[in-house]
N, C-alpha and C. Protein backbone atom coordinates (compact mmCIF):
# COMPACT_ATOMS: atom_id res chain seq x y z
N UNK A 1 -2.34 16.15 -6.83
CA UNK A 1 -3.14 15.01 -7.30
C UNK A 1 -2.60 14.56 -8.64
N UNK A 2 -2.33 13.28 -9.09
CA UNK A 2 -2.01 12.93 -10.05
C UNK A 2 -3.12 13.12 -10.90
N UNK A 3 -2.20 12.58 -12.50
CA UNK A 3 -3.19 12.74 -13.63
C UNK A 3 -3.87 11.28 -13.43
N UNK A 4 -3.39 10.36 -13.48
CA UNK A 4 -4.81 9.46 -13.16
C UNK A 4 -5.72 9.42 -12.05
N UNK A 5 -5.18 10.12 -10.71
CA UNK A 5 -6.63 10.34 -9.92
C UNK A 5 -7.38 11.98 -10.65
N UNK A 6 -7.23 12.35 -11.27
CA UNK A 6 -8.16 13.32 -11.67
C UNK A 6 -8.39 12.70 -12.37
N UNK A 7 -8.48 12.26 -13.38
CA UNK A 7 -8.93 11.18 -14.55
C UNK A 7 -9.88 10.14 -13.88
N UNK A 8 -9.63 9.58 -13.37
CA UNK A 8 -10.69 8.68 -11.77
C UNK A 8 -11.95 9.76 -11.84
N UNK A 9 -11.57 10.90 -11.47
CA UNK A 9 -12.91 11.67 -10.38
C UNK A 9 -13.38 12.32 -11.80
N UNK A 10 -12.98 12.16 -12.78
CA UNK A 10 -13.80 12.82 -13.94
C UNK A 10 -14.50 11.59 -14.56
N UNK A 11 -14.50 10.66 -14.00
CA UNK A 11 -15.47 9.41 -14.86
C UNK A 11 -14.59 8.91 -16.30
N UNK A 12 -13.14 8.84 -16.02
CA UNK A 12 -12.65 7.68 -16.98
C UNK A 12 -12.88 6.05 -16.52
N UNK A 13 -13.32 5.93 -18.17
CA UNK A 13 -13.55 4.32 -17.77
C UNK A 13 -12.30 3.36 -19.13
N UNK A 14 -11.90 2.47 -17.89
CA UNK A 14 -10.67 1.38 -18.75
C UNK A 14 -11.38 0.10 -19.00
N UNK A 15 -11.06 -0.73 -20.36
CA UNK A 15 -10.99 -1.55 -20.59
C UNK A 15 -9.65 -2.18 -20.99
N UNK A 16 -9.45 -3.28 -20.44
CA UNK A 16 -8.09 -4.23 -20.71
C UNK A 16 -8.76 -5.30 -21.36
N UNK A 17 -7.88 -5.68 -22.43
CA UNK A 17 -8.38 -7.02 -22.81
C UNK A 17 -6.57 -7.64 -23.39
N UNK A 18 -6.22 -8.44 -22.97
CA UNK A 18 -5.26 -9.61 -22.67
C UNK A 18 -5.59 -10.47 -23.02
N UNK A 19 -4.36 -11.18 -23.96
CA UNK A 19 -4.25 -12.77 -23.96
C UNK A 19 -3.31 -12.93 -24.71
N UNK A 20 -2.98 -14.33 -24.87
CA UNK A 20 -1.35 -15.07 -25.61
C UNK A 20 -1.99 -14.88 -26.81
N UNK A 21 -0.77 -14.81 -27.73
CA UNK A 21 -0.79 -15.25 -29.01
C UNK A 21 -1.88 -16.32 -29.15
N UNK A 22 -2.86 -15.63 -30.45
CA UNK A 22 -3.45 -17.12 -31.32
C UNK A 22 -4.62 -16.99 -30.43
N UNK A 23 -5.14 -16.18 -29.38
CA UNK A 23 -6.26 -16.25 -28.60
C UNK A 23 -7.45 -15.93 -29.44
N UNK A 24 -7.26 -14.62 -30.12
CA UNK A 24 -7.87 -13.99 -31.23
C UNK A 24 -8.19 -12.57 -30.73
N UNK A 25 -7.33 -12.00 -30.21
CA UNK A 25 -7.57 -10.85 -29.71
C UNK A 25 -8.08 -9.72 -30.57
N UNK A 26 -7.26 -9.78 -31.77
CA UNK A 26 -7.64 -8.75 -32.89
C UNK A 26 -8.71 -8.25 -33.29
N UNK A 27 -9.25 -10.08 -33.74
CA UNK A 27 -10.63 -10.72 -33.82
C UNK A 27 -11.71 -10.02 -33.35
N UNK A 28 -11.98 -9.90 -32.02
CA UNK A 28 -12.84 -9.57 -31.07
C UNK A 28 -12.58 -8.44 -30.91
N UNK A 29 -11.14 -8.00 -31.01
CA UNK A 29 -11.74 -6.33 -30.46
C UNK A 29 -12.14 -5.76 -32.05
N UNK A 30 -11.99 -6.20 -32.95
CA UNK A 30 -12.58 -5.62 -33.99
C UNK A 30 -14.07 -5.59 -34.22
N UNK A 31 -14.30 -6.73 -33.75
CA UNK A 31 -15.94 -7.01 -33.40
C UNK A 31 -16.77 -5.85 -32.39
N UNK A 32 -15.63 -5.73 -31.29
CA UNK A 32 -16.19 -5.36 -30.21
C UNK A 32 -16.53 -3.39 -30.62
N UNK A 33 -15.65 -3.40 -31.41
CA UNK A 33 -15.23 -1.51 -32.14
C UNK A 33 -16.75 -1.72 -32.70
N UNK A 34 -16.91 -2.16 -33.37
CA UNK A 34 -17.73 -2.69 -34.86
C UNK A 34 -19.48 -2.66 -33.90
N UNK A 35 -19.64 -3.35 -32.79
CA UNK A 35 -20.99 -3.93 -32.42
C UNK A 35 -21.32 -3.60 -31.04
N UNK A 36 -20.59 -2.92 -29.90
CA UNK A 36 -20.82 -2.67 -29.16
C UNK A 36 -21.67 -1.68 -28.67
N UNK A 37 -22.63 -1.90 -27.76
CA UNK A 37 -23.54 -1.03 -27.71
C UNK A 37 -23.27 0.47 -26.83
N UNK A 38 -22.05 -0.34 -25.80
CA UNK A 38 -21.23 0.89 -25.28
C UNK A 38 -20.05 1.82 -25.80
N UNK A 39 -20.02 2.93 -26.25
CA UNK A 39 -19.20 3.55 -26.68
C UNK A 39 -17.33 3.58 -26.18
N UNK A 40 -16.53 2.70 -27.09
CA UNK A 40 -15.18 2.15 -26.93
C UNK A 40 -14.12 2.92 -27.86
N UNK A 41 -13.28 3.15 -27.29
CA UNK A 41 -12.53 3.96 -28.16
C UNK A 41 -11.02 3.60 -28.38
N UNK A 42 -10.33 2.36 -29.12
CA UNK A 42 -9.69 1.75 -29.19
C UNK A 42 -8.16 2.83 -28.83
N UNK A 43 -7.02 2.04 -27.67
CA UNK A 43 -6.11 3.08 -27.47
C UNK A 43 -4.89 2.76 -28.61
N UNK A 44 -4.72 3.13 -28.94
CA UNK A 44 -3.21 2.99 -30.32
C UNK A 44 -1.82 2.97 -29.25
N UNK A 45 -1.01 2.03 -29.41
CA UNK A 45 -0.17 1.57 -28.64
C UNK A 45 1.36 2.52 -29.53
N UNK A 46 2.47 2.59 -28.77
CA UNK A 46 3.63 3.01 -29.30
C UNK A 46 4.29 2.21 -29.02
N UNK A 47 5.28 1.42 -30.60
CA UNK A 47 6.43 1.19 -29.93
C UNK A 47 7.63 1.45 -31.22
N UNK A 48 8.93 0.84 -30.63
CA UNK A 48 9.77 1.26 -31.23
C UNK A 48 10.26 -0.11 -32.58
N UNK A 49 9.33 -0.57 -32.93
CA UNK A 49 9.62 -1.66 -33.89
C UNK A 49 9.45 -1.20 -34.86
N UNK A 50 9.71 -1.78 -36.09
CA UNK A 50 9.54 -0.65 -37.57
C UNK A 50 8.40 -1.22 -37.77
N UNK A 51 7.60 -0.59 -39.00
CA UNK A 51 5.60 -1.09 -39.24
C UNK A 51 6.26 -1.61 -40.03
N UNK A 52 5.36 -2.08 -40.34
CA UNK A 52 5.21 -3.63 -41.15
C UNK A 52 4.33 -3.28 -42.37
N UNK A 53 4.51 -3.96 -43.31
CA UNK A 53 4.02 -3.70 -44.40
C UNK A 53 2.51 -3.41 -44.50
N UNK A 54 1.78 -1.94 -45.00
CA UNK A 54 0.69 -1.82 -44.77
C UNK A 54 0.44 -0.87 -43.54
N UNK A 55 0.96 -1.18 -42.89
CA UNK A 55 0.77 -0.75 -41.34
C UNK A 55 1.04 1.02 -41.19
N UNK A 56 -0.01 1.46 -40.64
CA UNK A 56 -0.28 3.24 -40.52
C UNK A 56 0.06 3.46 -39.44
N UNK A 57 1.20 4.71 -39.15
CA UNK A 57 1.33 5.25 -38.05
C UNK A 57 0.46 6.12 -37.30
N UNK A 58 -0.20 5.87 -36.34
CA UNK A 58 -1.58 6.89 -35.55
C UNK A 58 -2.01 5.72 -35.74
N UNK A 59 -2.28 5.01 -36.76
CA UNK A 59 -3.73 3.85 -36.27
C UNK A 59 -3.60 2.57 -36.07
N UNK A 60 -2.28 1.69 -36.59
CA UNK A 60 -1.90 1.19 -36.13
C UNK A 60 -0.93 0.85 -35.01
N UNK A 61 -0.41 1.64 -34.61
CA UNK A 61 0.87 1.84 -33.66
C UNK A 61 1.14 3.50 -33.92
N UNK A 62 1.98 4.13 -33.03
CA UNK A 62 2.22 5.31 -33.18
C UNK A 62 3.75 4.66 -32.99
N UNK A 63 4.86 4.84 -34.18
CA UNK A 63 6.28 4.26 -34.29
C UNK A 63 6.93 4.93 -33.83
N UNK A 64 7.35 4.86 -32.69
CA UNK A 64 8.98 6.14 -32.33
C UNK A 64 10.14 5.34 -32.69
N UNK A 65 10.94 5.97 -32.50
CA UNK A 65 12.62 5.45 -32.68
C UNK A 65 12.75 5.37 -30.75
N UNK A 66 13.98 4.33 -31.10
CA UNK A 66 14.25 4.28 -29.33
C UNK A 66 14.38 5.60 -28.67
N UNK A 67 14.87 6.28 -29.48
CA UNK A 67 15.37 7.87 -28.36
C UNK A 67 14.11 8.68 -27.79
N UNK A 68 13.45 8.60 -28.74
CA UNK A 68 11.99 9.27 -28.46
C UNK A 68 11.52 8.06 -27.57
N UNK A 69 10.85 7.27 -27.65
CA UNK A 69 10.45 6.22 -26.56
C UNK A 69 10.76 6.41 -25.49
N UNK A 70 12.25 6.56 -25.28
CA UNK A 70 12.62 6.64 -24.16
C UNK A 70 13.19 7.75 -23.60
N UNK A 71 13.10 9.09 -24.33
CA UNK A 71 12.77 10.52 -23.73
C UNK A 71 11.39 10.67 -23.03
N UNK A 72 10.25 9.93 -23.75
CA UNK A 72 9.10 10.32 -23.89
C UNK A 72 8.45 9.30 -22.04
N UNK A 73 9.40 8.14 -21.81
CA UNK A 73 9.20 7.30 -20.74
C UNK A 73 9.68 8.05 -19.83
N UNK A 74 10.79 8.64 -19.80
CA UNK A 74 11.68 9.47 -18.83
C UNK A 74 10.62 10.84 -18.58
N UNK A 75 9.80 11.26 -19.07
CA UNK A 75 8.71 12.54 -19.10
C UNK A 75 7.55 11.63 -18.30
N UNK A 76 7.31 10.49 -18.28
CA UNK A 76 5.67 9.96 -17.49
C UNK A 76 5.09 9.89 -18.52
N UNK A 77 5.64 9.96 -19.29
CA UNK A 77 3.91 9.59 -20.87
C UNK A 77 3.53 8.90 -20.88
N UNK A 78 3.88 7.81 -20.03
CA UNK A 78 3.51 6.55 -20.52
C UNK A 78 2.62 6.10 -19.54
N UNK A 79 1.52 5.35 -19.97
CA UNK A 79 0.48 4.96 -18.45
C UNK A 79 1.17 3.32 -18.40
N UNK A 80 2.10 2.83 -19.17
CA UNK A 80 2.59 1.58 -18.79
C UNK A 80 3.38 1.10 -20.45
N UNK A 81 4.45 0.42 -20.05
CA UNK A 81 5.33 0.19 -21.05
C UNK A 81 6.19 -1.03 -20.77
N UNK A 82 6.90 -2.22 -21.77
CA UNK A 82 7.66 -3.01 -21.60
C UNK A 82 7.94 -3.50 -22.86
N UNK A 83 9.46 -4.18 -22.57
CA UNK A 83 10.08 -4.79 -23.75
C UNK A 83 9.43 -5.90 -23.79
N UNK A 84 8.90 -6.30 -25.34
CA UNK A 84 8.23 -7.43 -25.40
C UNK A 84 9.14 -8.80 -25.87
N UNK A 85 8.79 -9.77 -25.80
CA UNK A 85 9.58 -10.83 -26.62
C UNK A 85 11.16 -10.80 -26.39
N UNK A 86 11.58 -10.15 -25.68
CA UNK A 86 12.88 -9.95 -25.47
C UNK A 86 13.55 -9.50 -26.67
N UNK A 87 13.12 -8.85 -27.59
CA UNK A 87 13.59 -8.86 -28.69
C UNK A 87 14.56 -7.16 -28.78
N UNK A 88 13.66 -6.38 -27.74
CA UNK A 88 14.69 -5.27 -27.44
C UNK A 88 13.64 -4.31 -28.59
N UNK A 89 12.68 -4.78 -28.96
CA UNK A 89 11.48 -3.78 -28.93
C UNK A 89 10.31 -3.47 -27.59
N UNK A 90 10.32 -2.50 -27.93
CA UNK A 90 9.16 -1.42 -26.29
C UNK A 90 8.09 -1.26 -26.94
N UNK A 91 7.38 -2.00 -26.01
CA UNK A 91 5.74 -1.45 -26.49
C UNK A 91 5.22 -0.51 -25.21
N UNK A 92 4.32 0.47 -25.34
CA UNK A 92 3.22 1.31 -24.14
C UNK A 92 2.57 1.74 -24.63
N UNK A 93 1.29 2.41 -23.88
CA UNK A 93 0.57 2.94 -23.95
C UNK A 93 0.22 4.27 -23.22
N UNK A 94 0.48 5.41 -24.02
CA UNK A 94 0.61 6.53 -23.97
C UNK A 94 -0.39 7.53 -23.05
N UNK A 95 -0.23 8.23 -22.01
CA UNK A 95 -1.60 8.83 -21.15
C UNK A 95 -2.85 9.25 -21.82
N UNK A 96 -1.91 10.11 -22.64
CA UNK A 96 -3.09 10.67 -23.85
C UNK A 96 -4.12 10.19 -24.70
N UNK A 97 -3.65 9.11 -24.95
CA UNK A 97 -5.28 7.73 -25.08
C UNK A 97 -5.94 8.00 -24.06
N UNK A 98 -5.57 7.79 -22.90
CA UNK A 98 -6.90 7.66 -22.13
C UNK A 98 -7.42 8.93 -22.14
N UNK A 99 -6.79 10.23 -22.20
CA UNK A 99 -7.24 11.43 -22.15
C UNK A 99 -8.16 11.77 -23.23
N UNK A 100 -7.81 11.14 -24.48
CA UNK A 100 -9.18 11.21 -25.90
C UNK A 100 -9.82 10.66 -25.71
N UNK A 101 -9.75 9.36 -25.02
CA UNK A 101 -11.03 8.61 -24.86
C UNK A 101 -12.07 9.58 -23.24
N UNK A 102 -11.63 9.81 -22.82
CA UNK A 102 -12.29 10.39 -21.73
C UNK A 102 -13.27 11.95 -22.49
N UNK A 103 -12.21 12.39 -23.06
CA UNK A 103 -12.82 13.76 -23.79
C UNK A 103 -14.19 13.29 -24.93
N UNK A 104 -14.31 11.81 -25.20
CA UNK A 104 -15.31 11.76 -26.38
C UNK A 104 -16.07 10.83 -25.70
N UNK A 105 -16.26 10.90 -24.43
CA UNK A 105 -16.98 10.04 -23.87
C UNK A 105 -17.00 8.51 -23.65
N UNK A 106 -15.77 7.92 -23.96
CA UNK A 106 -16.12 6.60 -24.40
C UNK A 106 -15.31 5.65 -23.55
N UNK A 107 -15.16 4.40 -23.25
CA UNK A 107 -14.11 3.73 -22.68
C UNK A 107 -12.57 3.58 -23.04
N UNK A 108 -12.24 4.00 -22.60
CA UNK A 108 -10.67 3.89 -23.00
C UNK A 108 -10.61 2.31 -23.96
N UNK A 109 -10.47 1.32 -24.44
CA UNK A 109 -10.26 0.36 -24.65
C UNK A 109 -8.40 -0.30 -25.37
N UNK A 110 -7.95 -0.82 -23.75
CA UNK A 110 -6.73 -0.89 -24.15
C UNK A 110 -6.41 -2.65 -24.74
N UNK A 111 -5.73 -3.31 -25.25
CA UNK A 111 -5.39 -4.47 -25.82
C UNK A 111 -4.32 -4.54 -25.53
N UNK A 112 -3.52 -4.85 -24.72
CA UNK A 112 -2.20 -5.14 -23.98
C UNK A 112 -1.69 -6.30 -23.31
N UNK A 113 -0.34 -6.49 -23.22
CA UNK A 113 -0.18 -7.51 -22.92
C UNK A 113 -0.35 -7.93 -21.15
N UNK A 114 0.21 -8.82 -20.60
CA UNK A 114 -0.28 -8.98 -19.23
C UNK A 114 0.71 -8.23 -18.14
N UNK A 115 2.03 -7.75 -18.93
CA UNK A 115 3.03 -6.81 -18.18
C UNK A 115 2.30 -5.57 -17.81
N UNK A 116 1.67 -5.05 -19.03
CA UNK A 116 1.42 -3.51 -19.39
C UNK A 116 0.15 -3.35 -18.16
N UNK A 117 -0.73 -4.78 -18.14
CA UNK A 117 -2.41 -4.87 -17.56
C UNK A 117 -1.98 -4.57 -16.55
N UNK A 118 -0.46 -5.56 -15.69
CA UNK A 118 -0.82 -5.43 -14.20
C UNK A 118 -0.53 -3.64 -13.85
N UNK A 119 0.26 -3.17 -14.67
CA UNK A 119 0.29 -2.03 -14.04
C UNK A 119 -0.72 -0.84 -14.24
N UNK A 120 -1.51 -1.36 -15.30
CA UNK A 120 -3.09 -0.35 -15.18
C UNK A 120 -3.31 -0.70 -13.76
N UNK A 121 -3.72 -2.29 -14.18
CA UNK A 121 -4.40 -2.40 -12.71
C UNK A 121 -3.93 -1.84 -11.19
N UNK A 122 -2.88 -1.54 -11.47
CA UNK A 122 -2.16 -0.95 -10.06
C UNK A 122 -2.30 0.46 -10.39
N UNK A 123 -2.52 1.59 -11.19
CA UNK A 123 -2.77 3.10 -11.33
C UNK A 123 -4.42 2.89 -11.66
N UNK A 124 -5.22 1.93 -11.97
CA UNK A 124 -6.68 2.37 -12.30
C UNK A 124 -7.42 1.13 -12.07
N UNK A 125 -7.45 0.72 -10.17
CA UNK A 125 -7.55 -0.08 -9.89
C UNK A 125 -9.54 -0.82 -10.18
N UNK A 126 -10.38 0.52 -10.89
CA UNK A 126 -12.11 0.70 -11.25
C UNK A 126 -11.58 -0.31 -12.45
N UNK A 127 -10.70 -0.83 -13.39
CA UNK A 127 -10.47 -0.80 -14.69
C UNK A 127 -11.37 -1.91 -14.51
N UNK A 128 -11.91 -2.69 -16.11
CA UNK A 128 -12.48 -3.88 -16.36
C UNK A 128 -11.39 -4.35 -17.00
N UNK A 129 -11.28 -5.72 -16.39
CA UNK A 129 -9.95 -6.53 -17.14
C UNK A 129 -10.30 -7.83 -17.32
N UNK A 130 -10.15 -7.72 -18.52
CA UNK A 130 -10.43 -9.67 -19.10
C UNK A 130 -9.10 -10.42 -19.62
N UNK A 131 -8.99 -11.46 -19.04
CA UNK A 131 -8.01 -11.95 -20.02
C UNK A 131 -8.62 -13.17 -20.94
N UNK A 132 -8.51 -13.42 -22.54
CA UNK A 132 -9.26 -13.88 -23.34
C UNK A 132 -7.91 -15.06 -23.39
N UNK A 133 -8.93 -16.46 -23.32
CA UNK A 133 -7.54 -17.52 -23.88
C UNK A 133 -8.89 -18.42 -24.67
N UNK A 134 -7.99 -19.33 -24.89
CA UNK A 134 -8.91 -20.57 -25.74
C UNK A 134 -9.04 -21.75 -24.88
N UNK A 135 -9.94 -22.74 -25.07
CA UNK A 135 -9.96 -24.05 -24.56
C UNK A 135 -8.82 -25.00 -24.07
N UNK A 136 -7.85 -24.31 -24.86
CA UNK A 136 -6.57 -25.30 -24.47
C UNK A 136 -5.39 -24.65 -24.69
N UNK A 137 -4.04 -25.19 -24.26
CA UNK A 137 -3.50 -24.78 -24.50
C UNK A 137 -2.58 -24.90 -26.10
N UNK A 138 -3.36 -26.36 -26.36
CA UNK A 138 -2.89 -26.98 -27.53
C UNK A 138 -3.33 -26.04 -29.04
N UNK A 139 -4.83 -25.74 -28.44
CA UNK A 139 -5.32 -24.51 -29.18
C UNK A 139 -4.46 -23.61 -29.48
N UNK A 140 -3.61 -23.14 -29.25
CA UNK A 140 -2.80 -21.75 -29.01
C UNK A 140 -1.69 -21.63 -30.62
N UNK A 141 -1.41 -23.45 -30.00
CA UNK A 141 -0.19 -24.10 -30.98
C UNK A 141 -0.76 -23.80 -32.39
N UNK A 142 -1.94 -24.51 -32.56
CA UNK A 142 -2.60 -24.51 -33.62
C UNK A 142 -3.33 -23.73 -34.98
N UNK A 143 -3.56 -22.63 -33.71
CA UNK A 143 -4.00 -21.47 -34.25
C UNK A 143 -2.68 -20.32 -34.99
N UNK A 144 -1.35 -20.40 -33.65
CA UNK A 144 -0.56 -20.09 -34.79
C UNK A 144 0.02 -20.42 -36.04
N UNK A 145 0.10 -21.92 -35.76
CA UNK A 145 0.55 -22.29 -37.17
C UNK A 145 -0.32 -22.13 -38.19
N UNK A 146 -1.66 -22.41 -38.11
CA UNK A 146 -2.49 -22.08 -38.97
C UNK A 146 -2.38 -20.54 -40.39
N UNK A 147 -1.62 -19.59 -38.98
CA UNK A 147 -1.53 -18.78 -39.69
C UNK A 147 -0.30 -18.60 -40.82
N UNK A 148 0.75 -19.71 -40.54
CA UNK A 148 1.50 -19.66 -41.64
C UNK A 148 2.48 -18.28 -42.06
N UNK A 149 2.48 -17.33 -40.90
CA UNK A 149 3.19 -16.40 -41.07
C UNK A 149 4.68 -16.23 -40.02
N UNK A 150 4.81 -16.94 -39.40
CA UNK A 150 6.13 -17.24 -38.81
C UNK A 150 7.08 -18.77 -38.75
N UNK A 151 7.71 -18.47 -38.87
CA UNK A 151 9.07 -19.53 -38.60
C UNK A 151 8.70 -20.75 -37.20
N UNK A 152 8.77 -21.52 -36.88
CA UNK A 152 8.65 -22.61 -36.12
C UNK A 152 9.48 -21.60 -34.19
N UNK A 153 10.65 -21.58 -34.88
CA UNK A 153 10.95 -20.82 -33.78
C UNK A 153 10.35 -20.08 -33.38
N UNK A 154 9.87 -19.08 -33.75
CA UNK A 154 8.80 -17.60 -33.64
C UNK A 154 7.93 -18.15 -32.84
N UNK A 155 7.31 -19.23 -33.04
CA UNK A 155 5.91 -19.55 -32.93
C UNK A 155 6.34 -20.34 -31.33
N UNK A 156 7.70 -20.76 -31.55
CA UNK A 156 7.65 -21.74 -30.30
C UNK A 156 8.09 -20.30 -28.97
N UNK A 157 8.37 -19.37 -29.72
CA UNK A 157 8.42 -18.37 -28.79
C UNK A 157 7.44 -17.83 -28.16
N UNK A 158 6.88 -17.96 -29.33
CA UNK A 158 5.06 -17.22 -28.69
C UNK A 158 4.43 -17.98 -27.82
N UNK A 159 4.74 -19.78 -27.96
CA UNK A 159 4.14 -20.33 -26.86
C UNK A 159 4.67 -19.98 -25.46
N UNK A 160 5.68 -20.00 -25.50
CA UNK A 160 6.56 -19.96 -23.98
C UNK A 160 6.10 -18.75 -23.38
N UNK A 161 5.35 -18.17 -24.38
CA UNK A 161 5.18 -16.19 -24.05
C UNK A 161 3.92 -16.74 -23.11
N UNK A 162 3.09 -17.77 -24.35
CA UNK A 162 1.97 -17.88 -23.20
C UNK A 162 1.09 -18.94 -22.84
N UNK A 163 2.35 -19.64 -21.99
CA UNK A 163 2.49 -20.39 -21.06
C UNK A 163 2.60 -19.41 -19.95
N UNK A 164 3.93 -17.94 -20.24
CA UNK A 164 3.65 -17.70 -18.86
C UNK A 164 2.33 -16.21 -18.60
N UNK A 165 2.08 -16.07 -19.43
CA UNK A 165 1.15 -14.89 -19.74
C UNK A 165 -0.63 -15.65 -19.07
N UNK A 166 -0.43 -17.32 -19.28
CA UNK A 166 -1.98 -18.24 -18.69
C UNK A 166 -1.49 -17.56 -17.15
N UNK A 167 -0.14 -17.81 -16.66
CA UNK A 167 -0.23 -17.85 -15.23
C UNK A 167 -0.77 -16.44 -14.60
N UNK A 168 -1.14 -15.08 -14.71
CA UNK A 168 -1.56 -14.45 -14.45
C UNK A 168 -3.03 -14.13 -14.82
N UNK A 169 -3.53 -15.06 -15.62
CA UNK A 169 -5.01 -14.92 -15.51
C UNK A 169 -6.06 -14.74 -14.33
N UNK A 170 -5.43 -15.50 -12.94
CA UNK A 170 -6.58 -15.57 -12.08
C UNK A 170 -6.47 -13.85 -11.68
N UNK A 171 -5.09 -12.80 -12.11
CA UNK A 171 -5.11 -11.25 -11.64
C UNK A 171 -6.42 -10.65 -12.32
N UNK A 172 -7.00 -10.96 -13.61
CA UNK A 172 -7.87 -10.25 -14.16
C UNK A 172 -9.58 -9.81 -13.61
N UNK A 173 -10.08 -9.64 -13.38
CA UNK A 173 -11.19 -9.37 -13.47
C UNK A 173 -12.08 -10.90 -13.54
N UNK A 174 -12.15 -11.02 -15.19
CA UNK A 174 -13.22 -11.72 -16.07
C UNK A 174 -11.87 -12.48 -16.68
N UNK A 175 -12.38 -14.08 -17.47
CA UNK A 175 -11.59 -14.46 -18.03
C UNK A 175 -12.74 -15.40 -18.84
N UNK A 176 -12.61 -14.88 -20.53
CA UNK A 176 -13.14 -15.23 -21.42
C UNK A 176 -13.16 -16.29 -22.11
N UNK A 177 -13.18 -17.43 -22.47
CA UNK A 177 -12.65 -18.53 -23.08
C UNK A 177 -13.39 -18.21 -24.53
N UNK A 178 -12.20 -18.05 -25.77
CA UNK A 178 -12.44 -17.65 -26.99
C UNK A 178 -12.40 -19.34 -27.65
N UNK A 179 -13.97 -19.70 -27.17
CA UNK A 179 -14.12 -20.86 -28.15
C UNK A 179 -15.17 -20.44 -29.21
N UNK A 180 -15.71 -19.77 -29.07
CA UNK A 180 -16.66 -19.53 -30.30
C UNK A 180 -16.96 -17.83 -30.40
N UNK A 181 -16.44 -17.63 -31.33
CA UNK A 181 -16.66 -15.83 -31.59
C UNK A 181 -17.52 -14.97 -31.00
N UNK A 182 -18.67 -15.22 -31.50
CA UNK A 182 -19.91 -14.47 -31.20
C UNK A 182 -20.33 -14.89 -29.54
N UNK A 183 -20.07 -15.57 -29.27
CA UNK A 183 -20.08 -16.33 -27.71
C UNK A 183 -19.57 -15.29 -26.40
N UNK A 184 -18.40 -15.43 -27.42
CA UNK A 184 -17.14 -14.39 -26.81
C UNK A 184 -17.16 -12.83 -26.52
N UNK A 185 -17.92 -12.67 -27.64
CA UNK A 185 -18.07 -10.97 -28.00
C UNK A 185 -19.24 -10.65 -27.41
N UNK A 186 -20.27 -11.65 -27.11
CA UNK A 186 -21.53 -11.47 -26.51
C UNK A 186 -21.35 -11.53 -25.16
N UNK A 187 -20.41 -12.40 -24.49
CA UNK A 187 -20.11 -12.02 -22.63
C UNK A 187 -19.08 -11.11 -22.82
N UNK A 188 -18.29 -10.48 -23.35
CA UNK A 188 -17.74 -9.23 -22.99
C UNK A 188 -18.77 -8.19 -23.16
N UNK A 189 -19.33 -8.33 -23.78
CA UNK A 189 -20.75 -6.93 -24.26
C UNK A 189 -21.02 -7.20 -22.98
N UNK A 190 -22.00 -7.96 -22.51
CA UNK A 190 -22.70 -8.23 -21.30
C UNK A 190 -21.67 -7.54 -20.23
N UNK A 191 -20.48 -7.65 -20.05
CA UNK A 191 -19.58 -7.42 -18.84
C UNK A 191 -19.68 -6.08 -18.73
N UNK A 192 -19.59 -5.42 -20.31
CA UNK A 192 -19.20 -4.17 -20.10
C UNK A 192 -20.65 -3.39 -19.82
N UNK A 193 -22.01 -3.97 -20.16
CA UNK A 193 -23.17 -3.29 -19.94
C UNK A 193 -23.34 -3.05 -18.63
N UNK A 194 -22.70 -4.35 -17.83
CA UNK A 194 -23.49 -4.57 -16.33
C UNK A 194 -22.45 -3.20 -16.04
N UNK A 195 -21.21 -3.08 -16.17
CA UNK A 195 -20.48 -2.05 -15.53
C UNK A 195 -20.94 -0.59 -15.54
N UNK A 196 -22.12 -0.40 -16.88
CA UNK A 196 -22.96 0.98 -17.16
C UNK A 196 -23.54 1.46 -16.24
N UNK A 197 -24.26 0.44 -15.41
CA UNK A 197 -25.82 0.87 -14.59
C UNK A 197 -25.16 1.85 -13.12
C-alpha cells in the first residue's frame, strides 16, 4: 500500500489553493492561517532558487541546491514537483508536509501552482481544490504592476503564465473570484466547513 493510500485511510485532509500571479493568493491564505475556524496547517514548499531578501528557510521555502532536489525527487519525496517559469528553478512539495499536518490534526493546506494541483489531484483524488482568479483578466495586469517590483518583461511573463494557468480552472473543485477579500475568505471558510460534517 502506498504512503498516500495509508494517509487516505488515516483521515488526511488536502487543501489546494491555485491561481496566476496578482490573484492574491498570499493575501488570503494569510487570512485563511489567521481566521479559520478549521484547523490548517500551511505546507512550506522546496525549491532550488536562492531566498530572497528576508526570506527564512523552514518557513518560507525549505532551499535545496539542485543536487539535493533532485536526489531527494529520485527517493519519492516529493508528493509533486515542477520547473516553474522556465527559468530552470524546481518548485515541490515535500510528503512530509502532509505527514505533520496529518500528525497535528489539521488540513494539509497546500498553495501551488496548477502543474503541482493536477497531480495531487491524481494521488489524493478526496482533496479540496480551488482555483482563486480575479474578475478579469485585465485585473491580473494591474495588480502586478501595481506592485512595482518587477521589470515589464517579468510581468509580461507572469501574464502568459496565466493565461495558461485560467485554462485549467474548470479541473478544480471550487473556483473563487478574488474580487473582494473578505468575500473571498468567507466562501472558502464556508467550503472548507461544509467538507467537516
Amino acid at each position: 500500500m502506498s504512503s498516500s493510500k495509508v494517509s487516505e485511510a488515516a483521515g488526511l485532509r488536502v487543501l489546494v489553493l491555485s491561481g496566476p500571479s496578482g490573484s492574491g493568493k498570499t493575501t488570503i491564505v494569510n487570512c485563511l492561517l489567521e481566521t479559520s475556524p478549521v484547523k490548517l496547517r500551511k505546507s512550506v514548499s522546496a525549491t532550488t532558487r536562492p531566498p530572497r531578501a528576508g526570506e527564512v528557510d523552514g518557513e518560507d521555502y525549505y532551499f535545496l541546491s539542485a543536487e539535493e532536489f533532485a536526489r531527494r525527487r529520485a527517493a519519492g519525496d516529493f508528493l509533486e514537483y515542477a520547473e516553474v517559469h522556465a527559468r530552470g528553478c524546481w518548485y515541490g512539495t515535500l510528503q512530509s508536509e502532509l505527514e505533520q499536518a496529518q500528525k497535528c490534526g489539521c488540513w494539509a493546506f497546500l498553495e501551488i501552482d496548477v502543474q503541482g494541483a493536477v497531480r495531487v489531484m491524481e494521488q489524493h483524488p478526496q482533496a479540496v481544490t480551488i482555483f482563486l482568479s480575479t474578475p478579469s483578466e485585465n485585473e491580473y495586469a494591474r495588480r502586478l504592476r501595481s506592485r512595482g517590483a518587477e521589470s515589464e518583461e517579468a510581468i509580461q511573463r507572469r501574464l502568459e503564465t496565466a493565461h495558461e494557468e485560467l485554462r485549467f480552472a474548470d479541473r478544480y473543485r471550487y473556483r473563487v473570484v478574488n474580487d473582494d477579500l473578505d468575500r473571498a475568505v468567507g466562501e472558502i471558510t464556508d467550503i472548507l466547513l461544509s467538507q467537516e460534517g
